[in-house]
PDB file of N, CA and C in Angstrom:
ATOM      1  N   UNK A   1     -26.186 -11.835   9.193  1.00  0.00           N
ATOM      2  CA  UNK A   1     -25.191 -10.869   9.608  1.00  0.00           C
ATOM      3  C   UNK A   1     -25.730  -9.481   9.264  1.00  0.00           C
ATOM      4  N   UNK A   2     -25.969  -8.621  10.248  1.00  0.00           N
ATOM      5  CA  UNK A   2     -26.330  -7.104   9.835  1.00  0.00           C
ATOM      6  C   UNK A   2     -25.385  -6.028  11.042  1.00  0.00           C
ATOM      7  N   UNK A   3     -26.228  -4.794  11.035  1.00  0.00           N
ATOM      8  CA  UNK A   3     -25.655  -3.715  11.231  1.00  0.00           C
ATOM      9  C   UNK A   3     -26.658  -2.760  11.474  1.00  0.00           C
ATOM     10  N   UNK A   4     -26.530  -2.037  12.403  1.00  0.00           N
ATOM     11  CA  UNK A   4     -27.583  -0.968  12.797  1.00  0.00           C
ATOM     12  C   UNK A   4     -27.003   0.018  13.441  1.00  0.00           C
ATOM     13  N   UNK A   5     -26.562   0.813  13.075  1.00  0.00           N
ATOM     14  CA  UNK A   5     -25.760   1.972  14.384  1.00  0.00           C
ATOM     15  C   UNK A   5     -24.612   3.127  13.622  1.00  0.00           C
ATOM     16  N   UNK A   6     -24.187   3.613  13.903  1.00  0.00           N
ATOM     17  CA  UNK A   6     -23.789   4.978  13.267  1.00  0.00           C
ATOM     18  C   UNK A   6     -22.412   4.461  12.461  1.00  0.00           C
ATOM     19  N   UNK A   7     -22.271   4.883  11.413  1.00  0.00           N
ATOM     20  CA  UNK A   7     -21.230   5.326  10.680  1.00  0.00           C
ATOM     21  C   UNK A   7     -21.152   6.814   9.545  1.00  0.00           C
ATOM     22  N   UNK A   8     -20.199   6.570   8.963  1.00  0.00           N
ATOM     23  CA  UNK A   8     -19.824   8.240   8.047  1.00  0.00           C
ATOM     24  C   UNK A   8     -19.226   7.595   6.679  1.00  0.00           C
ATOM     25  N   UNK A   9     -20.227   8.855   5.810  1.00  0.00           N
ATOM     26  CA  UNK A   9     -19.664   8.727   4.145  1.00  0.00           C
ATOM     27  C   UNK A   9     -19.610  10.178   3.922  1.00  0.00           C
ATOM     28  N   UNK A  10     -18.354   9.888   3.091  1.00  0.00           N
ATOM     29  CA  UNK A  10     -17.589  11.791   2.715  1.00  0.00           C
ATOM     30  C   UNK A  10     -17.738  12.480   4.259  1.00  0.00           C
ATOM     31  N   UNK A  11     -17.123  11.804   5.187  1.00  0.00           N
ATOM     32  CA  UNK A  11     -17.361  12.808   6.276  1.00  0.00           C
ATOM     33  C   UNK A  11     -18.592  13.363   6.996  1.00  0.00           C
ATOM     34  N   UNK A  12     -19.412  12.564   6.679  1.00  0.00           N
ATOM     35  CA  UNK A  12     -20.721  13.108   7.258  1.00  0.00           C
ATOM     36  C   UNK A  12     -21.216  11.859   8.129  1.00  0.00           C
ATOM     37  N   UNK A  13     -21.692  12.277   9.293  1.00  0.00           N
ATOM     38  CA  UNK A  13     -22.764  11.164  10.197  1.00  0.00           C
ATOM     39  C   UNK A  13     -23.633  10.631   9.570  1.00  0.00           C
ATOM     40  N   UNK A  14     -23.634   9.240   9.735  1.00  0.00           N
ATOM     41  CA  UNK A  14     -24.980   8.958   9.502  1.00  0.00           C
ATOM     42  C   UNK A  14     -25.421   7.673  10.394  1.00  0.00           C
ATOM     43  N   UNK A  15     -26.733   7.374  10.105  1.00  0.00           N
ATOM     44  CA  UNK A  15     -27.068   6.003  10.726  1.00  0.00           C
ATOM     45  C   UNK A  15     -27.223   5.109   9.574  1.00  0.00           C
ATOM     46  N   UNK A  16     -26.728   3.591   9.716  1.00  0.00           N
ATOM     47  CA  UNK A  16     -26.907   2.720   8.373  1.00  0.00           C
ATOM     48  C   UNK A  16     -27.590   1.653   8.930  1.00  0.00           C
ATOM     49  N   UNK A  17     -27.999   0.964   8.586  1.00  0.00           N
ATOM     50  CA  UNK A  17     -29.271  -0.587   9.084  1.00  0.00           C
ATOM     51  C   UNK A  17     -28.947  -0.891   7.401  1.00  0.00           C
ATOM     52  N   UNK A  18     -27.799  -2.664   7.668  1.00  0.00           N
ATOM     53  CA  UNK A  18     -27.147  -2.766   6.787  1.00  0.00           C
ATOM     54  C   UNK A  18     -27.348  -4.558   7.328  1.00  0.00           C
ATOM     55  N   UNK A  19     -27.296  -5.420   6.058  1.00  0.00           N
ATOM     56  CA  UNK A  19     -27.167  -6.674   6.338  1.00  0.00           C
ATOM     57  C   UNK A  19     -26.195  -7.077   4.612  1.00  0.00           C
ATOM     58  N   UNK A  20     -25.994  -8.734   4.688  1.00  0.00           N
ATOM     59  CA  UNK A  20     -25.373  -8.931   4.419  1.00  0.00           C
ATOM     60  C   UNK A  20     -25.500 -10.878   3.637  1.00  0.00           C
ATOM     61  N   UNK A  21     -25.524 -11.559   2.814  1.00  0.00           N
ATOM     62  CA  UNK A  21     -25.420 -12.584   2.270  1.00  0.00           C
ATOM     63  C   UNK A  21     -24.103 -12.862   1.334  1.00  0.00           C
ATOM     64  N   UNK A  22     -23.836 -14.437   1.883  1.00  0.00           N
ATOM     65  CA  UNK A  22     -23.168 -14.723   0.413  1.00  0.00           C
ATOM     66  C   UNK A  22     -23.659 -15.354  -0.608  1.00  0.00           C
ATOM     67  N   UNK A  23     -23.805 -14.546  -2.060  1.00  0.00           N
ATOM     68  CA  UNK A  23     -23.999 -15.180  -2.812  1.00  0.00           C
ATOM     69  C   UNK A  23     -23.356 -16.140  -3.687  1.00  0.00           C
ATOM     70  N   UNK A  24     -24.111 -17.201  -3.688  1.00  0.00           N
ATOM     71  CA  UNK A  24     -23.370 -18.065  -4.598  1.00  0.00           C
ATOM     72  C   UNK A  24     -23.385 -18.565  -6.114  1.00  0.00           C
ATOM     73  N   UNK A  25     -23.691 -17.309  -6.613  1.00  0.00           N
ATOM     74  CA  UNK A  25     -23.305 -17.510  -8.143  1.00  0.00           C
ATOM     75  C   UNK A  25     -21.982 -16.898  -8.526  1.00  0.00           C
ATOM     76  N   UNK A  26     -21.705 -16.249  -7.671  1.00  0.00           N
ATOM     77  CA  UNK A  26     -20.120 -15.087  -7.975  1.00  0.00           C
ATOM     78  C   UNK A  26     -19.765 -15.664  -6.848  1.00  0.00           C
ATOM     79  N   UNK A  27     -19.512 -16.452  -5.727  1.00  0.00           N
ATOM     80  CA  UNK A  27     -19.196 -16.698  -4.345  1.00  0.00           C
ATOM     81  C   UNK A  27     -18.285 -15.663  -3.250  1.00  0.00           C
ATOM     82  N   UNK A  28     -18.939 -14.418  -3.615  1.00  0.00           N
ATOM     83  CA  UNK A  28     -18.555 -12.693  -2.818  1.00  0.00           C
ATOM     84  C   UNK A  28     -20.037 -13.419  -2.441  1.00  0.00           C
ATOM     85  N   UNK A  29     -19.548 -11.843  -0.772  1.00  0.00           N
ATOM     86  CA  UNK A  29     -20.051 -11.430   0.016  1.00  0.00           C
ATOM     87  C   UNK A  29     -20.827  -9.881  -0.567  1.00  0.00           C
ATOM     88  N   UNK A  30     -22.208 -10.183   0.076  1.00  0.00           N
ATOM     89  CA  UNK A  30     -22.752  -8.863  -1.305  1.00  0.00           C
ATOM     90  C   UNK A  30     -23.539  -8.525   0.383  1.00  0.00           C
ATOM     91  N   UNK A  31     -23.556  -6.967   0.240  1.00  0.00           N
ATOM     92  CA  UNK A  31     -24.229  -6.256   1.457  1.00  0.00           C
ATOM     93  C   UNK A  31     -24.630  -4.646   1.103  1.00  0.00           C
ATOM     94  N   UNK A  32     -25.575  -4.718   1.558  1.00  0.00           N
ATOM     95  CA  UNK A  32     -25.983  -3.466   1.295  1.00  0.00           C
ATOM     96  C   UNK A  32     -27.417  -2.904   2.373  1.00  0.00           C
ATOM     97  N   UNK A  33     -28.203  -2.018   2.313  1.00  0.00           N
ATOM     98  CA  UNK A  33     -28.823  -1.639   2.767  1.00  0.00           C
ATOM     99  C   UNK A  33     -29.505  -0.499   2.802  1.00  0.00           C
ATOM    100  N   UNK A  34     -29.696   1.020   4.105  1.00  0.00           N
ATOM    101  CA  UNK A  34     -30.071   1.993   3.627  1.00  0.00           C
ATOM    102  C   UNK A  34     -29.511   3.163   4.797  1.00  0.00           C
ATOM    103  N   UNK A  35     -29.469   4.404   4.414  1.00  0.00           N
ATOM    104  CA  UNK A  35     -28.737   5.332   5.075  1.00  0.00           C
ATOM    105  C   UNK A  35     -29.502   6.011   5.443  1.00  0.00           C
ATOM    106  N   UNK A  36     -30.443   6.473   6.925  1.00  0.00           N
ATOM    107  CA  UNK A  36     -31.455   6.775   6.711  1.00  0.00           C
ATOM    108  C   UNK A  36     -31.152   8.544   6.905  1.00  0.00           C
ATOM    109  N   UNK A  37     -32.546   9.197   6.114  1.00  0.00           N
ATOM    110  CA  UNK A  37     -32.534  10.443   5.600  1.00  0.00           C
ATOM    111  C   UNK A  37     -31.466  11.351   6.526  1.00  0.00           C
ATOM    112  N   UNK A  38     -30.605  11.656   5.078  1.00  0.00           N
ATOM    113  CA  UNK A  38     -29.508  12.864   5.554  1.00  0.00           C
ATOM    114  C   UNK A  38     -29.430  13.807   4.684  1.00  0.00           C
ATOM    115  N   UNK A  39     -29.613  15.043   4.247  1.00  0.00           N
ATOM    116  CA  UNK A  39     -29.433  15.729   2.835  1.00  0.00           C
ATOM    117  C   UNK A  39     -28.273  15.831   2.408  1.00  0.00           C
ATOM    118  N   UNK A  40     -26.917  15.626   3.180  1.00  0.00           N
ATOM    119  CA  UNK A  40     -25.849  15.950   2.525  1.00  0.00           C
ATOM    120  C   UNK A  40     -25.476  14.396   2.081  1.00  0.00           C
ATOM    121  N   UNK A  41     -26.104  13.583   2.118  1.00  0.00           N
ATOM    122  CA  UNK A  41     -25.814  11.653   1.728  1.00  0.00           C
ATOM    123  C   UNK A  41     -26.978  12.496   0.231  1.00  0.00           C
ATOM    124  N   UNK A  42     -27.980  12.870   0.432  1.00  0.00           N
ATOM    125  CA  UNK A  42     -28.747  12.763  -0.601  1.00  0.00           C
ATOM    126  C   UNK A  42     -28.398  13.700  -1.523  1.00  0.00           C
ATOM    127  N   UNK A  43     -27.999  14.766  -1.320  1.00  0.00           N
ATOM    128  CA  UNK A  43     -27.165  16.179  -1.926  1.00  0.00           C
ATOM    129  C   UNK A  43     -25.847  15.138  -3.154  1.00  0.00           C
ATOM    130  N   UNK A  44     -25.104  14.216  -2.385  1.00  0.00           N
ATOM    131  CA  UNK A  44     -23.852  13.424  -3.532  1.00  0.00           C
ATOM    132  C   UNK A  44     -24.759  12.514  -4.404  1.00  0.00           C
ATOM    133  N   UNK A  45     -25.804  11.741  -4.035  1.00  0.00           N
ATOM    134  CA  UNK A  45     -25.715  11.011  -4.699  1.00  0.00           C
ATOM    135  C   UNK A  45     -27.204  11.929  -6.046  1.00  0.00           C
ATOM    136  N   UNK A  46     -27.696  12.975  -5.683  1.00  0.00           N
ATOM    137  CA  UNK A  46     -28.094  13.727  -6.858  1.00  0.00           C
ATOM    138  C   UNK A  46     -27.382  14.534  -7.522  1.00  0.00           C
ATOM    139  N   UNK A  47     -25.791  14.931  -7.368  1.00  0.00           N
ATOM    140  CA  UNK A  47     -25.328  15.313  -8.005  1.00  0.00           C
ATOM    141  C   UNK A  47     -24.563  14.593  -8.910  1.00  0.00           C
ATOM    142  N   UNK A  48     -24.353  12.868  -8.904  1.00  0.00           N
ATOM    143  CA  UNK A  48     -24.141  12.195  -9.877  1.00  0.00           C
ATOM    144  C   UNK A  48     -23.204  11.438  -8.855  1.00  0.00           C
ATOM    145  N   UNK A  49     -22.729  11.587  -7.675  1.00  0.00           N
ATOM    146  CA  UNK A  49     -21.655  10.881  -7.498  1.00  0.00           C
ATOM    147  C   UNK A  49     -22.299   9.436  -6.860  1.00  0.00           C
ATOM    148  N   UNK A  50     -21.680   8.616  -6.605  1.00  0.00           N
ATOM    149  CA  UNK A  50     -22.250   6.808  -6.819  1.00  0.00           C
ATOM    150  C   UNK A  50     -21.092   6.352  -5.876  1.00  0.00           C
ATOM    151  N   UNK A  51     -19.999   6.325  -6.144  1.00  0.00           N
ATOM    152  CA  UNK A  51     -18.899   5.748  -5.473  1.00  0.00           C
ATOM    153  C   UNK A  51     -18.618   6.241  -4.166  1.00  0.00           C
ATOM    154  N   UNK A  52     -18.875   5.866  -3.374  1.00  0.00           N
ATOM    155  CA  UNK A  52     -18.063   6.175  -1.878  1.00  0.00           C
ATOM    156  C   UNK A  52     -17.329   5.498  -0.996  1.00  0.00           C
ATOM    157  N   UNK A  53     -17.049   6.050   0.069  1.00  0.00           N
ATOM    158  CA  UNK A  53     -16.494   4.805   1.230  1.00  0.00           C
ATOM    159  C   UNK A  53     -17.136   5.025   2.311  1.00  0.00           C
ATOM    160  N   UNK A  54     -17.762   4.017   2.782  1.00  0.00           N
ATOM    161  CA  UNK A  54     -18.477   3.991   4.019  1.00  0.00           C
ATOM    162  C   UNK A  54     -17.417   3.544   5.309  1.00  0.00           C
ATOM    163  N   UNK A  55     -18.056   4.247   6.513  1.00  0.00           N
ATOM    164  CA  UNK A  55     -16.934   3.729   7.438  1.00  0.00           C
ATOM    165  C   UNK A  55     -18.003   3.578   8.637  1.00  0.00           C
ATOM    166  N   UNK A  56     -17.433   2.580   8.579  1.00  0.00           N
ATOM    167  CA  UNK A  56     -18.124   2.191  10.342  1.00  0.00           C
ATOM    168  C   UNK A  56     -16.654   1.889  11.292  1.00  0.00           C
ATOM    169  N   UNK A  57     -16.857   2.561  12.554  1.00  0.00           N
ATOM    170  CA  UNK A  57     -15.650   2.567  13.581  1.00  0.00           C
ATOM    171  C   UNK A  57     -14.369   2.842  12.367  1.00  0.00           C
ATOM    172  N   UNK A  58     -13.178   1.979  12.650  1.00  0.00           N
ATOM    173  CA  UNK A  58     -12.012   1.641  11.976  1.00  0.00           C
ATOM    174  C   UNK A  58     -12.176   1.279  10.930  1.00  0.00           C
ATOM    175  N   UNK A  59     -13.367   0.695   9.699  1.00  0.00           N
ATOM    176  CA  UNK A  59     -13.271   0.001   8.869  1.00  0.00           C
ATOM    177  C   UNK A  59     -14.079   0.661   8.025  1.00  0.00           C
ATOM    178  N   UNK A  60     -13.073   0.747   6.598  1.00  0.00           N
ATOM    179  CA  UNK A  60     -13.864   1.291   5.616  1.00  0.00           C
ATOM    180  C   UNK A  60     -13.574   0.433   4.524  1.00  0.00           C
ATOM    181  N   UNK A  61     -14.714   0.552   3.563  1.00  0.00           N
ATOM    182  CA  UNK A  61     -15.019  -0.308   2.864  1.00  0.00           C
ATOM    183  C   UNK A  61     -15.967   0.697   1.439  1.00  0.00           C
ATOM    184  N   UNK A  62     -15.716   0.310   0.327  1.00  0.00           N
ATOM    185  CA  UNK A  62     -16.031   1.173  -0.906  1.00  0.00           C
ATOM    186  C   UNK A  62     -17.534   0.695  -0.888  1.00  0.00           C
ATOM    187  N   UNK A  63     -18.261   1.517  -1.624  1.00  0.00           N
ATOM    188  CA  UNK A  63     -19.368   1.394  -1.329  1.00  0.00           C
ATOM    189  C   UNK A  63     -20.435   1.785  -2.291  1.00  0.00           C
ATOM    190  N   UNK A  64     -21.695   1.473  -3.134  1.00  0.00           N
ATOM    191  CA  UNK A  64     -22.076   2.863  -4.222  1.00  0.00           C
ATOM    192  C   UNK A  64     -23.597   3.273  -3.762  1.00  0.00           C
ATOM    193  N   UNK A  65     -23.865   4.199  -3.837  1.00  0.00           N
ATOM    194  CA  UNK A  65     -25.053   4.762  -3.515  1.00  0.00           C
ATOM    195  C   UNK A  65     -26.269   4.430  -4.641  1.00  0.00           C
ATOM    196  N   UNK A  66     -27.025   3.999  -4.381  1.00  0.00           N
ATOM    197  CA  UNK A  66     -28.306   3.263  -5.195  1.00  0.00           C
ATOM    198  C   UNK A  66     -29.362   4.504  -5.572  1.00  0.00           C
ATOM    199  N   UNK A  67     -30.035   4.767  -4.536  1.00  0.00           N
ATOM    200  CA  UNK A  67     -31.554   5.495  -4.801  1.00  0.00           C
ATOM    201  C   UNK A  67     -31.700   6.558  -3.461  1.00  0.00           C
ATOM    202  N   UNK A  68     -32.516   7.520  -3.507  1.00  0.00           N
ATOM    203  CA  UNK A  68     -33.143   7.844  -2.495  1.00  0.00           C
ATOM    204  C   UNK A  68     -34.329   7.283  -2.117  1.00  0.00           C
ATOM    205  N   UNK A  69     -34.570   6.566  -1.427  1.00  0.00           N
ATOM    206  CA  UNK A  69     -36.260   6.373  -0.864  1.00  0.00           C
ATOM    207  C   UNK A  69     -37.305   6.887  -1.042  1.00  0.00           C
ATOM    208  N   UNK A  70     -38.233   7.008  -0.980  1.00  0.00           N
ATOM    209  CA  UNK A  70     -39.762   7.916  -0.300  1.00  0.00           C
ATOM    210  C   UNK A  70     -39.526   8.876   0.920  1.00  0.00           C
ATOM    211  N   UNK A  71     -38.827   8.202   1.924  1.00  0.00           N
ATOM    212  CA  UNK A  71     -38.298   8.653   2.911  1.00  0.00           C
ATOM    213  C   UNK A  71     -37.239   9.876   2.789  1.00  0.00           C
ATOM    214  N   UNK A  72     -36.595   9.153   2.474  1.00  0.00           N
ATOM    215  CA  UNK A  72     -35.210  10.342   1.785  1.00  0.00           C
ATOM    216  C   UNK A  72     -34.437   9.876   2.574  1.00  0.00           C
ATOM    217  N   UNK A  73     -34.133   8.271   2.778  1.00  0.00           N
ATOM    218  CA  UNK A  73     -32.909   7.828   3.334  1.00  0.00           C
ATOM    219  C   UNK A  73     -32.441   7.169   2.104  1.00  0.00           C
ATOM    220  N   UNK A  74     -31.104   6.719   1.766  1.00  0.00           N
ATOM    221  CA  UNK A  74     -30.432   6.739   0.719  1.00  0.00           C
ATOM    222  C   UNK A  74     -30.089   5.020   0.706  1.00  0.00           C
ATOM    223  N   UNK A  75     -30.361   4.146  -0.601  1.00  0.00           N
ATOM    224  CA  UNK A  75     -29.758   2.719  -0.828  1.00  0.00           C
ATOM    225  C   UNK A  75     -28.708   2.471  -1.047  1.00  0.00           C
ATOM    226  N   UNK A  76     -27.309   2.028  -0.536  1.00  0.00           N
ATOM    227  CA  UNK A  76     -26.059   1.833  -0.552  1.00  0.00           C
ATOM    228  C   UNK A  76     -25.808   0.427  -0.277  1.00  0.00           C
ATOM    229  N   UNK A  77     -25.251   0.164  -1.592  1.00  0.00           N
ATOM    230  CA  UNK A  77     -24.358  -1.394  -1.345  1.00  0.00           C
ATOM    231  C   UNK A  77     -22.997  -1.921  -1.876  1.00  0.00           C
ATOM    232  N   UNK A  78     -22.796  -2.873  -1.229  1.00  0.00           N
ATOM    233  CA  UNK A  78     -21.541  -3.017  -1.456  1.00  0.00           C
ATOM    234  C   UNK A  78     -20.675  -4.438  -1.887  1.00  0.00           C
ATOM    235  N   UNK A  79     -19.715  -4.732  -2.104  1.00  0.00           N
ATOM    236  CA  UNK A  79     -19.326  -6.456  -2.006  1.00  0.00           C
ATOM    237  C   UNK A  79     -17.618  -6.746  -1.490  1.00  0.00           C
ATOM    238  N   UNK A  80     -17.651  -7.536  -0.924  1.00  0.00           N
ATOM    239  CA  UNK A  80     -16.414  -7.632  -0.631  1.00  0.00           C
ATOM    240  C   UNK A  80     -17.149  -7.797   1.877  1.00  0.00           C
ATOM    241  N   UNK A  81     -15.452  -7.765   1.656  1.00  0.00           N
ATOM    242  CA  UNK A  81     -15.845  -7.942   3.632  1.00  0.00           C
ATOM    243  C   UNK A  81     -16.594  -6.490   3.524  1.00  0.00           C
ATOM    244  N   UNK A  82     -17.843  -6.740   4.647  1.00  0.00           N
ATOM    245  CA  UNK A  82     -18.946  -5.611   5.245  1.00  0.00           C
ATOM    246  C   UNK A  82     -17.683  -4.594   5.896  1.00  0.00           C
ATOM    247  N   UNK A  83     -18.274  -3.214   6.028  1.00  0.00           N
ATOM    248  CA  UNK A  83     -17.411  -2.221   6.972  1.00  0.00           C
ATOM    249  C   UNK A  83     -18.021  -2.813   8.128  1.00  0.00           C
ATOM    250  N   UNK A  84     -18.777  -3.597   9.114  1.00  0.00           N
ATOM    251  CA  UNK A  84     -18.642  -3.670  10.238  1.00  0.00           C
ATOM    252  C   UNK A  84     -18.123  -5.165  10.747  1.00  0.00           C
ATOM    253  N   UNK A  85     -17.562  -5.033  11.351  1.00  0.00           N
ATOM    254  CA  UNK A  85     -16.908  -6.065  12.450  1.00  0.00           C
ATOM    255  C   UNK A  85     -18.192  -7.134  13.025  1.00  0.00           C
ATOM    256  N   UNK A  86     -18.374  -8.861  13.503  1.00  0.00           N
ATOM    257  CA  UNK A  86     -19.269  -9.496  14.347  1.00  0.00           C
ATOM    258  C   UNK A  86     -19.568  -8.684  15.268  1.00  0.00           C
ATOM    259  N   UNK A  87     -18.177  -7.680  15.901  1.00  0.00           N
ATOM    260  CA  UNK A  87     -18.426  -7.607  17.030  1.00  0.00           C
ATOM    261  C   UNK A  87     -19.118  -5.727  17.357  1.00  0.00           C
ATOM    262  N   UNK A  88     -19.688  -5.497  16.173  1.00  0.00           N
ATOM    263  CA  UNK A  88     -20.604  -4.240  16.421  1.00  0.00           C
ATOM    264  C   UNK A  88     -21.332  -3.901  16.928  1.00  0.00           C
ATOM    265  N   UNK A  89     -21.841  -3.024  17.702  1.00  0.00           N
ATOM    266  CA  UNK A  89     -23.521  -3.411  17.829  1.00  0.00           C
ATOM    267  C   UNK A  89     -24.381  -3.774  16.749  1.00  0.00           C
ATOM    268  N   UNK A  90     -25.662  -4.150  17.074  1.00  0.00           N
ATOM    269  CA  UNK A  90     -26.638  -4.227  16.102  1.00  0.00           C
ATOM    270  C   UNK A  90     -27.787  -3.607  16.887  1.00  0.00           C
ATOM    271  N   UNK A  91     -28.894  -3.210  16.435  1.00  0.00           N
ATOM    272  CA  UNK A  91     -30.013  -3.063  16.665  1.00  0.00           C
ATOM    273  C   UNK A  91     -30.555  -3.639  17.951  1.00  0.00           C
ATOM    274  N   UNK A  92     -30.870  -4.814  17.891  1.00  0.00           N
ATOM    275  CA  UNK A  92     -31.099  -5.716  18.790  1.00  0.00           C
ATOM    276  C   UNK A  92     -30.402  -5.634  20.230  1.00  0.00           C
ATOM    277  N   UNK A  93     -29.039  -5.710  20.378  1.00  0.00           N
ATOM    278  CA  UNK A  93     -28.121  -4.928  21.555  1.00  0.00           C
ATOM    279  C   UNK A  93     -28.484  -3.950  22.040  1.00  0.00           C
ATOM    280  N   UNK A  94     -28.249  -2.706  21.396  1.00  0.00           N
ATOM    281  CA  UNK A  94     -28.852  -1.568  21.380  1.00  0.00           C
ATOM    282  C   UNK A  94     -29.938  -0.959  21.968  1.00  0.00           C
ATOM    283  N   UNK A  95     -31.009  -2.198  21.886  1.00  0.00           N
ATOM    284  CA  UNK A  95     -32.216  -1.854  22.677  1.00  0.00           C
ATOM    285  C   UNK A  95     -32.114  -2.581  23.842  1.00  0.00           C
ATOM    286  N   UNK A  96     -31.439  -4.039  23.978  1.00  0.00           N
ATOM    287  CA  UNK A  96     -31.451  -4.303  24.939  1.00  0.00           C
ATOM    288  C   UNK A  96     -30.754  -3.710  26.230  1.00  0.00           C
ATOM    289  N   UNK A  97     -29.863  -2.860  25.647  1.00  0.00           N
ATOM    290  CA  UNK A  97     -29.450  -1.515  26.467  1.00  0.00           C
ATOM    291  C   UNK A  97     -29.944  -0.686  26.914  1.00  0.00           C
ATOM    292  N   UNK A  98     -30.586   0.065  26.544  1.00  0.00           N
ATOM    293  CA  UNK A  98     -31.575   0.779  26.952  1.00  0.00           C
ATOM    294  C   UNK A  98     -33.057   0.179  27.621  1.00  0.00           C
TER     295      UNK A  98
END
């Protein structure tokens, strides 16, 4: 189960490429992934803040910000139901669209 295509944290655009497992030592749904380079995603999480809510379409879902990359796209994960829906695009769609 993943995710590739635009959503927003604190109000800002972004793109997320996000997947998803259940683990079964805690038996949650654990997901996470990466936000790729935005300075105002990278601007919160160097000023100390960690906690957010990510939203993809209608669905938001709490979320904490991990690392910046090499890149300077940002690691965010989460547990509980994913912010995106089966019925999202993914990556894969996406191109086959174009």
């Amino acid at each position: 189960m993943s995710y590739h295509g635009p959503a927003s944290i604190a109000g800002t655009q972004v793109r997320a490429h996000l997947s998803g497992r259940w683990e079964p030592v805690d038996g949650r749904f654990h997901w996470g992934g990466r936000i790729e380079p935005d300075p105002t995603v990278a601007r919160l999480l160097r000023s100390g803040r960690r906690d957010v809510e990510l939203r993809i379409a209608d669905r938001a879902r709490p979320a904490r910000l991990a690392e910046v990359d090499p890149w300077g796209g940002v690691r965010i994960t989460g547990v509980g139901d994913p912010p995106w829906s089966p019925a999202e695009p993914s990556a894969a769609s996406e191109h086959l669209e174009n």
